[in-house]
C-alpha atoms as a PDB file:
ATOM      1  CA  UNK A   1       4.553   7.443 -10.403  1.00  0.00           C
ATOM      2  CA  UNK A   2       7.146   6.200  -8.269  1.00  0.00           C
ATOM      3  CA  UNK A   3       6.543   3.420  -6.190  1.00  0.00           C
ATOM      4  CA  UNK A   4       9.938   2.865  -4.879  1.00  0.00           C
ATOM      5  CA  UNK A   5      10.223   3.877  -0.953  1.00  0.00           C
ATOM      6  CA  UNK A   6      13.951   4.084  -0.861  1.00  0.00           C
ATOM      7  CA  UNK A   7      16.405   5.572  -3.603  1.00  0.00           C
ATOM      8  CA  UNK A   8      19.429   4.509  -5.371  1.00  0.00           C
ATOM      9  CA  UNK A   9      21.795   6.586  -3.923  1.00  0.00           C
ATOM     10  CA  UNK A  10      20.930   5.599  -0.016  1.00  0.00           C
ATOM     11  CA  UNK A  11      21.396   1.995  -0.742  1.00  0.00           C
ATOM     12  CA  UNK A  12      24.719   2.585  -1.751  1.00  0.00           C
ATOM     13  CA  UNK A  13      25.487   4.668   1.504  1.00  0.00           C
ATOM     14  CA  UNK A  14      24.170   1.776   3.511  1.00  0.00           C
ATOM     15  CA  UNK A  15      26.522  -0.720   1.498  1.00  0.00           C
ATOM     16  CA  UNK A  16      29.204   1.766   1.661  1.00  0.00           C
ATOM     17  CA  UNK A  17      29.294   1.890  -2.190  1.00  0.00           C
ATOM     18  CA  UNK A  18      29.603   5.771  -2.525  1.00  0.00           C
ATOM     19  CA  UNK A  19      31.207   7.382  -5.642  1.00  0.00           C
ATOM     20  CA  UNK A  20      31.173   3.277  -7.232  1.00  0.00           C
ATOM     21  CA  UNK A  21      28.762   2.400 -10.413  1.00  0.00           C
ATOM     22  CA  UNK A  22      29.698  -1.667 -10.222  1.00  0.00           C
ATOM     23  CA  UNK A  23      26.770  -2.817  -8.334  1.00  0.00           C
ATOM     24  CA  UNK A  24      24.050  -0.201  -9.582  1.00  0.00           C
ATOM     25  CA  UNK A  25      22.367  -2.547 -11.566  1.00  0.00           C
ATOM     26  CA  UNK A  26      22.202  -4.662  -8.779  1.00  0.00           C
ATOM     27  CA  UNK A  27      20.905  -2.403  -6.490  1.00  0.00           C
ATOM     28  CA  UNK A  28      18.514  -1.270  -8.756  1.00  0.00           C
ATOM     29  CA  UNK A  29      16.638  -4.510  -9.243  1.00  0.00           C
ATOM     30  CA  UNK A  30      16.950  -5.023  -5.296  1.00  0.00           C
ATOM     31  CA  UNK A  31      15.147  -1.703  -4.445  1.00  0.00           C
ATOM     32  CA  UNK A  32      11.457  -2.763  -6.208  1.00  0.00           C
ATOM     33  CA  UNK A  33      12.085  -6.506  -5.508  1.00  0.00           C
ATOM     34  CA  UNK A  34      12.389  -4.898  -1.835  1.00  0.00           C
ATOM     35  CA  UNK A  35       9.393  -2.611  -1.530  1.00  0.00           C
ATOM     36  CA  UNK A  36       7.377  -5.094  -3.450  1.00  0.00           C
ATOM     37  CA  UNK A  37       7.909  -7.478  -0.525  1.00  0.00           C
ATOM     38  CA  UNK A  38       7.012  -5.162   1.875  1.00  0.00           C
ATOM     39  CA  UNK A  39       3.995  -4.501   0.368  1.00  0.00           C
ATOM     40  CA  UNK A  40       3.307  -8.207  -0.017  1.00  0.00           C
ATOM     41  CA  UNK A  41       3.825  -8.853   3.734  1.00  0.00           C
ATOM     42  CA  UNK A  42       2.115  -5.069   4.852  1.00  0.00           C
ATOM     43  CA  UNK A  43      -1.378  -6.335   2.977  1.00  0.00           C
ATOM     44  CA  UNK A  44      -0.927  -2.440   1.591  1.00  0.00           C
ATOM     45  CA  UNK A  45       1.200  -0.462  -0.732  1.00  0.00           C
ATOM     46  CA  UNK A  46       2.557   3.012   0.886  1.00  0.00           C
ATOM     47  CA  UNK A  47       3.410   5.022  -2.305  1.00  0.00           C
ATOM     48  CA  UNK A  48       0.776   7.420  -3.825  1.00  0.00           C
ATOM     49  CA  UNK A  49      -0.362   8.171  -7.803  1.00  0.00           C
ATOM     50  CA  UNK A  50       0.694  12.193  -8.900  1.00  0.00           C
ATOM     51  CA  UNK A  51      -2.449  13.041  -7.998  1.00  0.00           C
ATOM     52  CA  UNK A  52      -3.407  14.182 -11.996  1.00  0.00           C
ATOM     53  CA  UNK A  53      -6.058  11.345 -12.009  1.00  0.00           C
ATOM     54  CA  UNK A  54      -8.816  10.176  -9.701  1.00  0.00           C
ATOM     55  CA  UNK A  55      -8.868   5.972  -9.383  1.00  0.00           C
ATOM     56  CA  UNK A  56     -12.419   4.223  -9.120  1.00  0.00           C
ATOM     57  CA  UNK A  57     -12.741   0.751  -6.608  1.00  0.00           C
ATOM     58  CA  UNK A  58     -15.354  -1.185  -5.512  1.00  0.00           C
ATOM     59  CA  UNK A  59     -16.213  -2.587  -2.632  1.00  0.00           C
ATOM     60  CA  UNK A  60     -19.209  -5.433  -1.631  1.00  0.00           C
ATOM     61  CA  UNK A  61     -20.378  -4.677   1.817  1.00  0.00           C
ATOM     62  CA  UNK A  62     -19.929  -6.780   4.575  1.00  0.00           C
ATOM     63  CA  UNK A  63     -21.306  -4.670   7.291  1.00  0.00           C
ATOM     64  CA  UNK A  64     -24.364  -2.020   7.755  1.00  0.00           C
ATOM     65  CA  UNK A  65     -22.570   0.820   8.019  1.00  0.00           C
ATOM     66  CA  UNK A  66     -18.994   0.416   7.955  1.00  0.00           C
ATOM     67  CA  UNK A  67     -17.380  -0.364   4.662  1.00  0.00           C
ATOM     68  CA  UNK A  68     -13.993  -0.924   4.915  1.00  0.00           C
ATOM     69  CA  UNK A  69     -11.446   0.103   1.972  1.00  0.00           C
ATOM     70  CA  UNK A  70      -8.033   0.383   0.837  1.00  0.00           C
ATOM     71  CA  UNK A  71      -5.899   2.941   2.144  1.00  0.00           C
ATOM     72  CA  UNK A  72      -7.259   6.241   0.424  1.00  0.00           C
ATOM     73  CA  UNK A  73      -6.036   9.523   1.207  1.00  0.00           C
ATOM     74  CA  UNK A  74      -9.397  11.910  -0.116  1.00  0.00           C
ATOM     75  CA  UNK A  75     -12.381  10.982  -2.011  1.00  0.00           C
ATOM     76  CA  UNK A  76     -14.150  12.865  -4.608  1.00  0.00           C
ATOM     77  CA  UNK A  77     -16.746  10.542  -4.959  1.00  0.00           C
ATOM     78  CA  UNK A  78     -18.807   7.983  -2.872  1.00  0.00           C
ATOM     79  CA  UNK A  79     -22.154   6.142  -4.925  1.00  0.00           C
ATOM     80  CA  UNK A  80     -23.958   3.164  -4.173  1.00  0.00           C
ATOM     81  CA  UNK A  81     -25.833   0.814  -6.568  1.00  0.00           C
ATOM     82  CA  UNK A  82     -28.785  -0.493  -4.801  1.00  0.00           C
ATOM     83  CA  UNK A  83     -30.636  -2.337  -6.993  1.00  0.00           C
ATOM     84  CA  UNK A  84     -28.000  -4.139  -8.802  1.00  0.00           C
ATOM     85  CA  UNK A  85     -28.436  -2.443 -12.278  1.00  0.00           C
ATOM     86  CA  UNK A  86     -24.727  -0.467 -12.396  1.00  0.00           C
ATOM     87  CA  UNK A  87     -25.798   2.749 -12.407  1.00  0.00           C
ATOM     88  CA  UNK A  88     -24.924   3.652  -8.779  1.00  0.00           C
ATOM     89  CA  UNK A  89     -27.788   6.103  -8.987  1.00  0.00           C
ATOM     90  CA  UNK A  90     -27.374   7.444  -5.109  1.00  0.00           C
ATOM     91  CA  UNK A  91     -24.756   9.926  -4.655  1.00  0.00           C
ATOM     92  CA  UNK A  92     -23.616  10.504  -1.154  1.00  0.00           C
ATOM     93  CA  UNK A  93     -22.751  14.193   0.131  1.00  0.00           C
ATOM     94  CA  UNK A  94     -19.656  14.235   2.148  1.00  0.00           C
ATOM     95  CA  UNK A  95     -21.954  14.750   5.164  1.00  0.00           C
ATOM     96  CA  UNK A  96     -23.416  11.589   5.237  1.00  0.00           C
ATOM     97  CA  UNK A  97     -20.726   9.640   5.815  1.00  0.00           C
ATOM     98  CA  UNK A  98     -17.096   9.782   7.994  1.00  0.00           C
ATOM     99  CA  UNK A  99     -13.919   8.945   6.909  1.00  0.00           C
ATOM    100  CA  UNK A 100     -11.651   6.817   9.822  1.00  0.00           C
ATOM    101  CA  UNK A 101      -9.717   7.070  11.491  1.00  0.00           C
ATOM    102  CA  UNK A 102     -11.122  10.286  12.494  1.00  0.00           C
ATOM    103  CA  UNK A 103      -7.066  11.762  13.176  1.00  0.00           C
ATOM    104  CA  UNK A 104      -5.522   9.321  10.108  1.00  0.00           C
ATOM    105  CA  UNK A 105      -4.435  12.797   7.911  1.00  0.00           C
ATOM    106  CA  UNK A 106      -3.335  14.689  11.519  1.00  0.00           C
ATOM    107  CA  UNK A 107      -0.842  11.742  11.509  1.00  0.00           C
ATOM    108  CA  UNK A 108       0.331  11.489   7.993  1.00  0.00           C
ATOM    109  CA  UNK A 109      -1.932   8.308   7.467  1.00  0.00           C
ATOM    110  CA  UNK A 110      -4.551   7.433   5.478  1.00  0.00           C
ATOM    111  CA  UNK A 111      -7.987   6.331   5.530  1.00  0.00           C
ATOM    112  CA  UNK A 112      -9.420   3.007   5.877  1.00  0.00           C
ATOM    113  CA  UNK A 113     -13.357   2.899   6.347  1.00  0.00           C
ATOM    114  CA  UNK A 114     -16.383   4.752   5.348  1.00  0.00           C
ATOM    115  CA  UNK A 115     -18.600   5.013   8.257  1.00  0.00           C
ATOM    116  CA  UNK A 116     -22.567   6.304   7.549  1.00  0.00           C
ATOM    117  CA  UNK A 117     -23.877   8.682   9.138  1.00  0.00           C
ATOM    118  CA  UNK A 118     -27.609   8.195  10.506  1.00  0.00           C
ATOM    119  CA  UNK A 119     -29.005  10.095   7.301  1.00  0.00           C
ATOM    120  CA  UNK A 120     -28.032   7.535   4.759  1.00  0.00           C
ATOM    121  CA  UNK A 121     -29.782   3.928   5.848  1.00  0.00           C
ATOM    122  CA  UNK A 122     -27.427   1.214   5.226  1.00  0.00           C
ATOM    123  CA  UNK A 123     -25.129  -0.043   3.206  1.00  0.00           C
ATOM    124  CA  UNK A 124     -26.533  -3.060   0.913  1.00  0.00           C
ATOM    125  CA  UNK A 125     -25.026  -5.755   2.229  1.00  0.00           C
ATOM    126  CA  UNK A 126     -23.790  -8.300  -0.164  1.00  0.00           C
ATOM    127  CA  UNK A 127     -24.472  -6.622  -3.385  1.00  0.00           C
ATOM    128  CA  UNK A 128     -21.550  -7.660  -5.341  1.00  0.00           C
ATOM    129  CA  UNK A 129     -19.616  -4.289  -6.008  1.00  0.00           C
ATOM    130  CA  UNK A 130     -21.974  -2.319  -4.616  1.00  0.00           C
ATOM    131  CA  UNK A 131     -19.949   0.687  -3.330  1.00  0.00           C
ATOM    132  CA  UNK A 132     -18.120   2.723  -5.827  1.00  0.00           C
ATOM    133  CA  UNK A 133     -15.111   4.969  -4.608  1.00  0.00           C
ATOM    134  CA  UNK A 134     -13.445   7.566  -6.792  1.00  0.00           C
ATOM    135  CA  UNK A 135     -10.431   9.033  -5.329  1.00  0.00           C
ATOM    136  CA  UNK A 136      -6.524   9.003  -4.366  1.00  0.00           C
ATOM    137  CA  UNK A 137      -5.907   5.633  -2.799  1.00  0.00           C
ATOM    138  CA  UNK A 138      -2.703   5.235  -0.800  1.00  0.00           C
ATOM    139  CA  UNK A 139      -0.023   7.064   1.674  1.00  0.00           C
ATOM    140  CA  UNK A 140       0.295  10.591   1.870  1.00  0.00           C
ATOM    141  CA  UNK A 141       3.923  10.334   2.516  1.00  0.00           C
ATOM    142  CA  UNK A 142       6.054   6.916   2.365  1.00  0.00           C
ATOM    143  CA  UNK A 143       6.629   6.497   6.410  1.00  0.00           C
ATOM    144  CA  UNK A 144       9.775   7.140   7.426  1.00  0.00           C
ATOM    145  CA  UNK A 145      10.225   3.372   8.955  1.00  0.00           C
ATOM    146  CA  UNK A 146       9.452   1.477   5.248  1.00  0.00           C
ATOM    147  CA  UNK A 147      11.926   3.889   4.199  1.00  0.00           C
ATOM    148  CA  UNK A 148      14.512   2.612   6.467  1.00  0.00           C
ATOM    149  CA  UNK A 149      13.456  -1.134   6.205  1.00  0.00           C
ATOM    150  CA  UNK A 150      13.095  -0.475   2.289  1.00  0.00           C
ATOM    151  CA  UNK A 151      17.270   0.170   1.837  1.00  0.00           C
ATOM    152  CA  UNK A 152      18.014  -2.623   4.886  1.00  0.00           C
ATOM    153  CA  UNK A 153      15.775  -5.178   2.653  1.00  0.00           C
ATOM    154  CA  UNK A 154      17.160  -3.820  -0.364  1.00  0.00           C
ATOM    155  CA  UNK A 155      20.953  -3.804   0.636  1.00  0.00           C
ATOM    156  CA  UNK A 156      20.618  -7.836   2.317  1.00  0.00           C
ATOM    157  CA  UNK A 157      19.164  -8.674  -0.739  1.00  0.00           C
ATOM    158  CA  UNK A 158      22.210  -7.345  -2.803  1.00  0.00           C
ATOM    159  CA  UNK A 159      24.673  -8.937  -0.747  1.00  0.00           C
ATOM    160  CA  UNK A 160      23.080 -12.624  -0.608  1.00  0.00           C
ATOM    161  CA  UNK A 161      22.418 -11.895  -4.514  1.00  0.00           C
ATOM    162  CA  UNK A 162      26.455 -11.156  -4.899  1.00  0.00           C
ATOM    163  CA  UNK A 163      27.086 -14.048  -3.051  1.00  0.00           C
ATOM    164  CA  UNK A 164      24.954 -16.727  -4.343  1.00  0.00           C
ATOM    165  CA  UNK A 165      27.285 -19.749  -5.752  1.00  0.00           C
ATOM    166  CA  UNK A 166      24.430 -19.344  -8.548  1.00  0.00           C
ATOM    167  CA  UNK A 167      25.316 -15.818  -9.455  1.00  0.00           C
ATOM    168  CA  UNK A 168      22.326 -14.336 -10.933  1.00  0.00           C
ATOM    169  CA  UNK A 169      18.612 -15.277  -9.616  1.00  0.00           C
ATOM    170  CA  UNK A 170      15.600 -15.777 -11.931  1.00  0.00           C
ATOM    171  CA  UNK A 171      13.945 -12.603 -12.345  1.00  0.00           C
ATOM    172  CA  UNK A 172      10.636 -14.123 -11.672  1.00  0.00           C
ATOM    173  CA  UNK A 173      11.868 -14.757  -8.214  1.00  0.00           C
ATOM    174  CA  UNK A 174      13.199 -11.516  -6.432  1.00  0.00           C
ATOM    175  CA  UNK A 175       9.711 -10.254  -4.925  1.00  0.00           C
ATOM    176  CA  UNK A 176       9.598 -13.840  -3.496  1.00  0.00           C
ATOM    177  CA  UNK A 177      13.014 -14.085  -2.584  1.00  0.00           C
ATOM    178  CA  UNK A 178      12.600 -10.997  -1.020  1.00  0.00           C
ATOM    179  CA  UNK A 179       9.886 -11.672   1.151  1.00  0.00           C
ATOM    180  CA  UNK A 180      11.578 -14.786   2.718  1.00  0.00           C
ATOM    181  CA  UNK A 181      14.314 -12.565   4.006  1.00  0.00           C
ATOM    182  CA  UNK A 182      12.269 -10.180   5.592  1.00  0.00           C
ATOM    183  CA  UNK A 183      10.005 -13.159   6.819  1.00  0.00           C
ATOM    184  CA  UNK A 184      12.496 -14.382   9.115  1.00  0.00           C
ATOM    185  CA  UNK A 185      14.060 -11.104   9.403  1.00  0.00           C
ATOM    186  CA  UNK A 186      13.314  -9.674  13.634  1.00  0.00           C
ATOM    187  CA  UNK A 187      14.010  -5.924  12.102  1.00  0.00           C
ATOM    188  CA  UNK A 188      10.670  -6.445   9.950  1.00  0.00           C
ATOM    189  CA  UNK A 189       8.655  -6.783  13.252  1.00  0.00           C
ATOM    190  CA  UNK A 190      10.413  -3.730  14.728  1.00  0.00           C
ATOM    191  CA  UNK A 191      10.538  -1.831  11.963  1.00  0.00           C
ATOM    192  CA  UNK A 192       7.143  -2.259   9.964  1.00  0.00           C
ATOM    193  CA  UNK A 193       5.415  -5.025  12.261  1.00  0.00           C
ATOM    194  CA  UNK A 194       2.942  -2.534  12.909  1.00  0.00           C
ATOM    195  CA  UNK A 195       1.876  -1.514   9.294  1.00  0.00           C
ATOM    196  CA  UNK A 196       0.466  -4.906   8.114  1.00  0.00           C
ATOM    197  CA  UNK A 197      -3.189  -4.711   7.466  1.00  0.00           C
ATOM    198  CA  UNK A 198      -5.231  -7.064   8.561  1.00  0.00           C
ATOM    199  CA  UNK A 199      -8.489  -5.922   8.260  1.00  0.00           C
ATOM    200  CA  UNK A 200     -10.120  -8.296   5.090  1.00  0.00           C
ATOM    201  CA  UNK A 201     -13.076  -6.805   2.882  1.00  0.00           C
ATOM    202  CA  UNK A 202     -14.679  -7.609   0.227  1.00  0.00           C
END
């Protein structure tokens, strides 16, 4: 699975390092420091599994009927444990319940809520891990703006890197370095502002 959102080769471009292998290395520990951050700051991750394998979450409910979830692009299966025993012995048909936003795979995004329809009751509010959710969590598609914010984080991050008086930073700290340049960085705002999740559930 790749969760990179921008590739080796268009870093370079953007640093103007065409046809050079010096600063590869470099640039490859920038890229995943870089979408790592993004991630970080988004409340979200925008890269998707093969597809091969379904991935089960659960959710507590908050709300009646309106669970709110990760991203998730389909599900294959929605259950509910009501009584608490971890059996999740009620199995939802697709046509009790909606998916929104309604549009979200018209647009290339994915879904974030399970709304029920009036034939299921309620969710069970509080149960601790009540809501099982088998299915393809993520982004269809990386969008095209964390692409473009991926190689400008990524290629900043190289060049303050390069021209540390320190020379090499700790490992441990490029995700966090990272995220402190695009924290005070205005194109983060233009360019991604408006893909941070804030929606919180349990």
């Amino acid at each position: 699975m790749d969760t990179n959102y921008v590739s080796l080769d268009e870093v370079k471009r953007s640093l103007k390092l065409q046809g050079t292998t010096g600063v590869d290395d470099d640039i490859k520990r920038a890229i995943p420091a870089a979408c790592r951050a993004i991630d970080d700051l988004c409340d979200r991750f925008f890269y998707r599994d093969d597809g091969s394998n379904d991935e089960v979450r659960f959710y507590t409910p908050t709300r009646l009927r309106v669970q709110e979830t990760d991203d998730v692009i389909a599900i294959s299966e929605l259950a509910i444990d009501r009584d608490g025993d971890g059996d999740y012995e009620q199995v939802l048909d697709v046509g009790d319940y909606l998916l929104e936003p309604l549009n979200a795979a018209a647009s290339g995004k994915p879904f974030e809520r399970i709304v029920l329809r009036r034939s299921v009751h309620s969710w069970p509010v509080g149960r601790h891990g009540a809501v099982r959710v088998t299915g393809r969590f993520g982004w269809p598609e990386v969008p095209s703006q964390v692409n473009a914010y991926a190689g400008l984080l990524a290629a900043q991050f190289v060049k303050r890197w390069r021209e540390s008086p320190w020379g090499v930073l700790n490992v441990g700290t490029d995700v966090a370095v990272a995220a402190r340049i695009a924290r005070t960085d205005p194109q983060f705002e233009v360019m991604v502002g408006r893909l941070v999740r804030e929606t919180q559930f349990a």
